[in-house]
N, C-alpha and C. Protein backbone atom coordinates (compact mmCIF):
# COMPACT_ATOMS: atom_id res chain seq x y z
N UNK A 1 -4.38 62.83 24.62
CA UNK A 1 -3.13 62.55 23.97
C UNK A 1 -2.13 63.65 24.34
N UNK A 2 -1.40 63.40 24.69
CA UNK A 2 0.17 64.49 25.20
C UNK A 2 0.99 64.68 24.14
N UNK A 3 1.88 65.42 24.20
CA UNK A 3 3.09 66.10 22.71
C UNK A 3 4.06 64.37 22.89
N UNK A 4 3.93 63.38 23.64
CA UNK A 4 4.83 62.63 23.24
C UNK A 4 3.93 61.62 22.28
N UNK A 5 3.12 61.54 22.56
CA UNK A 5 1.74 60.51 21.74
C UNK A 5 1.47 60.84 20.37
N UNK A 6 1.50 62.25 20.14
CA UNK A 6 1.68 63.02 18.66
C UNK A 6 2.72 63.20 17.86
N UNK A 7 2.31 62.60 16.28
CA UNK A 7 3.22 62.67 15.77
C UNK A 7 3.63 63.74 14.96
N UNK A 8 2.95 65.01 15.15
CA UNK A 8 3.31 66.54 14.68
C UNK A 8 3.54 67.38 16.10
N UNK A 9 4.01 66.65 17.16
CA UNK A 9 3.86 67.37 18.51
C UNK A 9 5.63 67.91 18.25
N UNK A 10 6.01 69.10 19.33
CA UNK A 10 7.10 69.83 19.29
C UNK A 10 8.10 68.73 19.16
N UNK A 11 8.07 67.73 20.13
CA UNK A 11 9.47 67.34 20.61
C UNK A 11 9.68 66.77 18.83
N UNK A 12 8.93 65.85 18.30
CA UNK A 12 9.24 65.02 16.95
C UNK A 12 9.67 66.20 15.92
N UNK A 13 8.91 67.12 15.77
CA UNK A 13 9.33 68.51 15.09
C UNK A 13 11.19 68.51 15.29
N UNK A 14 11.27 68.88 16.37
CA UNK A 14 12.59 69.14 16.95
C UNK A 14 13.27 68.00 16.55
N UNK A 15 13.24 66.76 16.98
CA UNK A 15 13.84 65.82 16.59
C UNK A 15 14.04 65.51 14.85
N UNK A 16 13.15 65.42 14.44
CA UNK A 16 13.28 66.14 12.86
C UNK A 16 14.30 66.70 12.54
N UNK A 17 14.23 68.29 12.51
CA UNK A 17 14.91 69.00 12.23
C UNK A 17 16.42 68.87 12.79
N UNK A 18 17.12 68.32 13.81
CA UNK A 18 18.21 68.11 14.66
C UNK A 18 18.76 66.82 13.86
N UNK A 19 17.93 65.64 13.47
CA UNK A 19 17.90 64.88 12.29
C UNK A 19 18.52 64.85 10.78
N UNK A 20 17.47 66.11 10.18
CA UNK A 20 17.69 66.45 9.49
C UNK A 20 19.55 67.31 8.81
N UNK A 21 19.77 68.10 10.07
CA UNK A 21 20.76 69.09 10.73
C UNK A 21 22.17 67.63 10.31
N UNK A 22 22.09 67.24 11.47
CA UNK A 22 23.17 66.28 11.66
C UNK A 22 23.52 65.20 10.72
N UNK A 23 22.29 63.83 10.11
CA UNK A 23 22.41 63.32 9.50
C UNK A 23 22.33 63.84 7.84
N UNK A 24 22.96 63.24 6.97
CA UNK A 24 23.25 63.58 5.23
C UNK A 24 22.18 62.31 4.84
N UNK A 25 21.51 62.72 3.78
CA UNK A 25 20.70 61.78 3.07
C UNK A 25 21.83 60.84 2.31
N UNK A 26 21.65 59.43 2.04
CA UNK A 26 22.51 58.45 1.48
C UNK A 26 22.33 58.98 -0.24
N UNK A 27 23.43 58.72 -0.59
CA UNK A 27 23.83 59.00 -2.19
C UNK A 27 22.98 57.90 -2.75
N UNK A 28 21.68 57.82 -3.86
CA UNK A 28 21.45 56.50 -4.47
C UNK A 28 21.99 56.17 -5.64
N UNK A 29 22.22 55.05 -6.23
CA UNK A 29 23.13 55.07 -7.42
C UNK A 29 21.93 55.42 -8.22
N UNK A 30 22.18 55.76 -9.64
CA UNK A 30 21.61 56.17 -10.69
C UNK A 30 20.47 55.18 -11.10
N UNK A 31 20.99 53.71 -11.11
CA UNK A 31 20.40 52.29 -11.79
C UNK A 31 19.27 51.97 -10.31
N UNK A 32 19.77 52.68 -9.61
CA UNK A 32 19.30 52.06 -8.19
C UNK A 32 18.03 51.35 -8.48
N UNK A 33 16.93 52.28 -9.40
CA UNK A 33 14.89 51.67 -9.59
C UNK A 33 15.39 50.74 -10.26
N UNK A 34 16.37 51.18 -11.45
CA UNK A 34 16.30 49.79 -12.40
C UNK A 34 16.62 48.34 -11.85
N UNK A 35 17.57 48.12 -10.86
CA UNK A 35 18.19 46.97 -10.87
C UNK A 35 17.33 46.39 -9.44
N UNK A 36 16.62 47.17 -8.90
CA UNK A 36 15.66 47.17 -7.60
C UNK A 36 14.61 46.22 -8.33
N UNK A 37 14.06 46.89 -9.28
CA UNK A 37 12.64 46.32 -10.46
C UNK A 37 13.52 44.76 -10.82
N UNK A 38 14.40 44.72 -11.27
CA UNK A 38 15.17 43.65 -12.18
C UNK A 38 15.09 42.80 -10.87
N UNK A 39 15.70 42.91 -9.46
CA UNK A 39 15.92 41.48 -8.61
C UNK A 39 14.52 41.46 -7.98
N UNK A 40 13.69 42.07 -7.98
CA UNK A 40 12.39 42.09 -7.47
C UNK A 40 11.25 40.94 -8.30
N UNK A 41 11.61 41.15 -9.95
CA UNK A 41 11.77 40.24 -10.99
C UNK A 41 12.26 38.88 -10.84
N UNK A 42 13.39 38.88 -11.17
CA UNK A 42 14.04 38.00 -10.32
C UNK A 42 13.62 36.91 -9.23
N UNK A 43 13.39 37.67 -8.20
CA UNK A 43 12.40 36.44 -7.06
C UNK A 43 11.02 36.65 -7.35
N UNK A 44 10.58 36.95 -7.66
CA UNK A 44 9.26 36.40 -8.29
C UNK A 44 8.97 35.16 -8.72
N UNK A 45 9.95 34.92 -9.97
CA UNK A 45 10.42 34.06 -10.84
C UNK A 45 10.22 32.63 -9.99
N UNK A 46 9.86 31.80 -10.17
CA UNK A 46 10.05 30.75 -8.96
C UNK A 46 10.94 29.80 -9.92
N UNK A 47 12.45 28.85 -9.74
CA UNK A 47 12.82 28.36 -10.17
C UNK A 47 12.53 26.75 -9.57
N UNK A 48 11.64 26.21 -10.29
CA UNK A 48 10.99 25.05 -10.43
C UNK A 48 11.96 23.88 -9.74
N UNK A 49 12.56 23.67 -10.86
CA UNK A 49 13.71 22.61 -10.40
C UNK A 49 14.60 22.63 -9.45
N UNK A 50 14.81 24.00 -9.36
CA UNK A 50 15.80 23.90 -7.84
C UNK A 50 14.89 23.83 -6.52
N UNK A 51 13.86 24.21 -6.95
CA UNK A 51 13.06 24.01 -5.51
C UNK A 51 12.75 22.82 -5.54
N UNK A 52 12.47 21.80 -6.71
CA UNK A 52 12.17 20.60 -6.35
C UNK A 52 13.06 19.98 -6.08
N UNK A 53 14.17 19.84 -6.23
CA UNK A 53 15.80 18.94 -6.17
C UNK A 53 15.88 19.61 -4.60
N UNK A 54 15.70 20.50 -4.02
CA UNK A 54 16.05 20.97 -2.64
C UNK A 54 14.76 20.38 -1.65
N UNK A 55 13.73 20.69 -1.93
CA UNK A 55 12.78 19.72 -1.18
C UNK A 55 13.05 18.38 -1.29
N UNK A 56 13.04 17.86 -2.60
CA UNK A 56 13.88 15.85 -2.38
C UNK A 56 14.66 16.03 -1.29
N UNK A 57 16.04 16.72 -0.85
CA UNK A 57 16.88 16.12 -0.64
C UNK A 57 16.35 16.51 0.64
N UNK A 58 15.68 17.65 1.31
CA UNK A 58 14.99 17.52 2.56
C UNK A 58 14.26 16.69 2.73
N UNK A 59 13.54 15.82 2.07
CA UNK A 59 13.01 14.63 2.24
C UNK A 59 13.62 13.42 2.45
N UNK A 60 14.29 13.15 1.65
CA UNK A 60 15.46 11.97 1.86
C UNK A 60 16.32 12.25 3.58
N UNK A 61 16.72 13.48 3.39
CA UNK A 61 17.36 13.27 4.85
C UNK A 61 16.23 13.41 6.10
N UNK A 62 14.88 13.75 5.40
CA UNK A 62 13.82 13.33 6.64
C UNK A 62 13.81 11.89 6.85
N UNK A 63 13.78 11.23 5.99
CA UNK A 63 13.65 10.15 6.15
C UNK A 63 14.45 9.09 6.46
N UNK A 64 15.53 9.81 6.34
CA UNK A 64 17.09 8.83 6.48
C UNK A 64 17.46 9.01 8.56
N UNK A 65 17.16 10.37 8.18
CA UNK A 65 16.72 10.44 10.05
C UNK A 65 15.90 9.80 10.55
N UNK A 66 14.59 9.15 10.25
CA UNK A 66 13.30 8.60 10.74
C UNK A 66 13.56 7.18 10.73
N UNK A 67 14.62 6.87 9.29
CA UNK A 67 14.30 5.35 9.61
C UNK A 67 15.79 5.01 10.37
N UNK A 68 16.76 5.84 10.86
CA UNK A 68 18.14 5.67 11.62
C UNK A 68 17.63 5.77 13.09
N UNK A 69 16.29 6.47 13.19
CA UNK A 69 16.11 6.43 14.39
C UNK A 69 14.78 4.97 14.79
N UNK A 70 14.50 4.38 14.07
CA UNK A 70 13.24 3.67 13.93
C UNK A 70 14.09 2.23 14.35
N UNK A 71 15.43 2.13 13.28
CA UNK A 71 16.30 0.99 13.59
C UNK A 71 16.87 1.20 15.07
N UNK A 72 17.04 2.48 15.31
CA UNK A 72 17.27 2.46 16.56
C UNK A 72 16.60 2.34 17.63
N UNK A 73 15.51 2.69 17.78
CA UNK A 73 14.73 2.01 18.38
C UNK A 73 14.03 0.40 18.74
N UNK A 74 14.53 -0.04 17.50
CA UNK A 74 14.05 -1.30 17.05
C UNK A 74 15.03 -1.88 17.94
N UNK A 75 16.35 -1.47 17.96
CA UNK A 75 17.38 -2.18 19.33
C UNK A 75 17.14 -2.38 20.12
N UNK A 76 17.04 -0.98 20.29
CA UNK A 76 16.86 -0.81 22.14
C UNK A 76 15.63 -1.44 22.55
N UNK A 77 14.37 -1.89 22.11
CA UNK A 77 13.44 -2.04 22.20
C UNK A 77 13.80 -4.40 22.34
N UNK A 78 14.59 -4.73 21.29
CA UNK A 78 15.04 -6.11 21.71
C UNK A 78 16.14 -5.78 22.31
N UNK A 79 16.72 -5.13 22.91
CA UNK A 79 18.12 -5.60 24.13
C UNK A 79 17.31 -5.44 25.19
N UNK A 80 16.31 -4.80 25.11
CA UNK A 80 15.05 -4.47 26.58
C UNK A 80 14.53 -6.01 26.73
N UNK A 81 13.89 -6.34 25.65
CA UNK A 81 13.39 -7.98 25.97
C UNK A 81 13.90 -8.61 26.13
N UNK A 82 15.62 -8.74 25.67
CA UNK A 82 16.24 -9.94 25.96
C UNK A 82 16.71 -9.58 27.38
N UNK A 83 17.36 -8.71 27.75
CA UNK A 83 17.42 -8.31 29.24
C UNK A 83 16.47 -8.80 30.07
N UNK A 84 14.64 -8.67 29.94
CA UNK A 84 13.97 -8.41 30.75
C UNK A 84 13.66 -10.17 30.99
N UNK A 85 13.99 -11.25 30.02
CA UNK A 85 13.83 -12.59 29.67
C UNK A 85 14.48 -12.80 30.74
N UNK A 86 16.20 -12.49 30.40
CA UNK A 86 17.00 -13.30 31.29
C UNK A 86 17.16 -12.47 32.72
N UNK A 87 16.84 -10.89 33.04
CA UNK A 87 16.25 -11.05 34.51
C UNK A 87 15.00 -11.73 35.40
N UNK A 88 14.24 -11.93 34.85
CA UNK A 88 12.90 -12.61 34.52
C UNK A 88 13.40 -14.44 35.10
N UNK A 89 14.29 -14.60 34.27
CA UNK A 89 14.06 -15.98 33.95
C UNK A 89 15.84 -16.53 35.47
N UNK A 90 16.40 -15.35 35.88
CA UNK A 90 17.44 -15.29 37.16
C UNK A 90 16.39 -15.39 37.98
N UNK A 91 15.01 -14.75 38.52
CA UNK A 91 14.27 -14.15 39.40
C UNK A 91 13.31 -15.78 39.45
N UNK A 92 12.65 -16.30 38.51
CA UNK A 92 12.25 -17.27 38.75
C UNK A 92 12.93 -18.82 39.15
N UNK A 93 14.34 -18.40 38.61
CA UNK A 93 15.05 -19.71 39.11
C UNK A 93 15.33 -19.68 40.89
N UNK A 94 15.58 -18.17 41.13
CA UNK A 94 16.00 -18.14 42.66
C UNK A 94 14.38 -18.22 43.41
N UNK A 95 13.03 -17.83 42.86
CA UNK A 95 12.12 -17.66 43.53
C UNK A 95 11.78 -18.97 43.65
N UNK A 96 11.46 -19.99 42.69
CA UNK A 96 10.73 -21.67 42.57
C UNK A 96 11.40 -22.37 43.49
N UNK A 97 12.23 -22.27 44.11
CA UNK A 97 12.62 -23.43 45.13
C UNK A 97 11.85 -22.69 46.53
N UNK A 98 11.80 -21.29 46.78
CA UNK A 98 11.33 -20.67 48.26
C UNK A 98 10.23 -21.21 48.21
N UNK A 99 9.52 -20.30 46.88
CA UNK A 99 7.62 -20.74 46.71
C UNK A 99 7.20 -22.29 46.79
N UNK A 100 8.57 -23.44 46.48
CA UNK A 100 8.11 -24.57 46.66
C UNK A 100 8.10 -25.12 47.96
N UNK A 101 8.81 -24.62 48.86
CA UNK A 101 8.91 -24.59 50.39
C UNK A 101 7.68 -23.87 51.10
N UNK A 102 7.33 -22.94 50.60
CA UNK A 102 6.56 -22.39 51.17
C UNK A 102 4.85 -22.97 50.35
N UNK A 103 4.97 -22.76 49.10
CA UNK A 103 3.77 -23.13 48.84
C UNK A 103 3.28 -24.84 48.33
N UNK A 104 4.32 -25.69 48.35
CA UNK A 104 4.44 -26.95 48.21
C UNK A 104 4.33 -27.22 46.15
N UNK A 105 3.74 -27.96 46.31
CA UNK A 105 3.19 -28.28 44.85
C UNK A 105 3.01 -27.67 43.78
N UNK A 106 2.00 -26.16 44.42
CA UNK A 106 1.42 -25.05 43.46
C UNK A 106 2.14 -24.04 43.33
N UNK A 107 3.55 -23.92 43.75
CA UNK A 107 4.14 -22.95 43.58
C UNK A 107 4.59 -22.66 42.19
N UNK A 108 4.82 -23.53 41.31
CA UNK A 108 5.08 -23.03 39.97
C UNK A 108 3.41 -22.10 39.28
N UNK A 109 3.07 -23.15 39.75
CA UNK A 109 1.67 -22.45 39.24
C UNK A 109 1.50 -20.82 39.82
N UNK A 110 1.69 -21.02 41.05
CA UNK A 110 1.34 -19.71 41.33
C UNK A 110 2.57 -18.79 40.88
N UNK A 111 3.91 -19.12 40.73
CA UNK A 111 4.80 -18.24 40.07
C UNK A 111 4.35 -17.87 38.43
N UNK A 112 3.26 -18.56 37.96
CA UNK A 112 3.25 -18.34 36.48
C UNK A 112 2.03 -17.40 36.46
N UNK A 113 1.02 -17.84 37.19
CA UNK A 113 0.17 -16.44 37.22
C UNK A 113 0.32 -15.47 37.67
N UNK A 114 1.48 -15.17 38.65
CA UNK A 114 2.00 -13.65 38.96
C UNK A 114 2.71 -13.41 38.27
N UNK A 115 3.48 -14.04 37.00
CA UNK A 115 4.21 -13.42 35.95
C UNK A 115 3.45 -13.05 34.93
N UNK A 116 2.45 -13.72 34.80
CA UNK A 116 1.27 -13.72 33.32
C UNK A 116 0.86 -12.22 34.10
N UNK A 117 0.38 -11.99 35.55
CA UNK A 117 -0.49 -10.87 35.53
C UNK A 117 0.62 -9.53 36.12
N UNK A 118 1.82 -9.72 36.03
CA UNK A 118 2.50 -8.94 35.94
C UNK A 118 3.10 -8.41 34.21
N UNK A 119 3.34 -9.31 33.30
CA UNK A 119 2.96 -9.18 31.78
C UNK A 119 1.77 -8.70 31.35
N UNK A 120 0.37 -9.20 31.98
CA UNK A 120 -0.58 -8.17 31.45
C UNK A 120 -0.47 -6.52 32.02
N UNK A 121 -0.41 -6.40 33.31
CA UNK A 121 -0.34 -5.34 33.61
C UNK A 121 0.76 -3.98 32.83
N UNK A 122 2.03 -4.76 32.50
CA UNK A 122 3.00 -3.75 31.65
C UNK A 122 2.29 -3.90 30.45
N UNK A 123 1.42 -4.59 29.74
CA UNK A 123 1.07 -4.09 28.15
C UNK A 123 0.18 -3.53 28.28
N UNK A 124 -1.22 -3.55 29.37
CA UNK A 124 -1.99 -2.49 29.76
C UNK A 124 -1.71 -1.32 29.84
N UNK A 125 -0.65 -1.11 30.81
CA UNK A 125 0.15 0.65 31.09
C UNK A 125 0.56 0.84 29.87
N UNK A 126 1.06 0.44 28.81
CA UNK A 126 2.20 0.67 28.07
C UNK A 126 0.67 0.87 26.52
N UNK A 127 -0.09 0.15 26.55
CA UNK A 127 -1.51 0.66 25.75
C UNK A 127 -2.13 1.70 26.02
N UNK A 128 -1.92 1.93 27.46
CA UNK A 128 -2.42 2.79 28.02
C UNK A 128 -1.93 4.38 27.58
N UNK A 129 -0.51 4.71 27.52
CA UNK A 129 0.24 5.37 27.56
C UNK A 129 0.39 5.62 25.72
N UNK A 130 0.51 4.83 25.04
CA UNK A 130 0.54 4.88 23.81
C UNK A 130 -1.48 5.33 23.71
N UNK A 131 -2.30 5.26 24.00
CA UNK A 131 -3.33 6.00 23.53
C UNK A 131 -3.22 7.24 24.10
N UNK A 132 -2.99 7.52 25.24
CA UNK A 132 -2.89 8.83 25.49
C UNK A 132 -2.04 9.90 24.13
N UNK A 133 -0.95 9.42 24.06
CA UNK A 133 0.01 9.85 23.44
C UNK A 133 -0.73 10.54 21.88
N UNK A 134 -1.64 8.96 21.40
CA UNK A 134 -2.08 9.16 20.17
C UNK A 134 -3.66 10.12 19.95
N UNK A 135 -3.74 10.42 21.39
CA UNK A 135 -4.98 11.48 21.48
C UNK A 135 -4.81 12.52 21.50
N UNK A 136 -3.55 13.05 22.29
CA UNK A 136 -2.47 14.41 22.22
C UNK A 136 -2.85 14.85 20.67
């Protein structure tokens, strides 16, 4: 251990006293213990009702946030489906006449099982992704 590691080593001594020298001790008021004891008192004290009326209202605005964002979601979540319907439903009107040229007869058919297994595949990923989430 060296004189800077110690706390009775010269330099702290010195610093001390140069401390001491320069700085004035603060004036305390007279009441100072008393009114120290009294607010120390004071918060101790737990005031019941205001803590419960202040937790409600943090609750209420938890919840006023949760369900403003829940409705909001709830939007965006149908303007997504109705969007994805009527791109969906543009994409099959322009595709059923090619696939019927090209695939004759079965082309609806086969346009409905590449939509069915393109629909399973997004609720797979999207199950998929929501368990991950709920294993986090």
């Amino acid at each position: 251990m060296n004189e800077f590691e110690s706390a009775d080593g010269p330099l702290e001594r010195a610093l001390d006293r140069a401390l001491g020298r320069t700085c004035e001790r603060p004036q305390v008021p007279k009441d100072f213990r008393r009114r120290f004891e009294a607010a120390l008192a004071r918060a101790a004290e737990p005031d019941l009702a205001a803590l419960r009326s202040r937790l409600e209202s943090e609750q209420h605005a938890q919840l006023a946030r949760l369900e403003s964002r829940y409705v909001r979601l709830r939007r965006r979540t149908l303007g997504t489906l109705i969007g994805a319907a009527f791109a969906t439903g543009a994409a099959a009107t322009l595709a059923l006449p090619w696939m019927e040229r090209h695939l004759g007869a079965d082309g609806p058919r086969v346009l409905t099982a590449v939509g069915g297994a393109v629909g399973l595949a997004i609720a797979f990923l999207s199950w998929r992704a929501h368990a991950r989430s709920d294993a986090l």
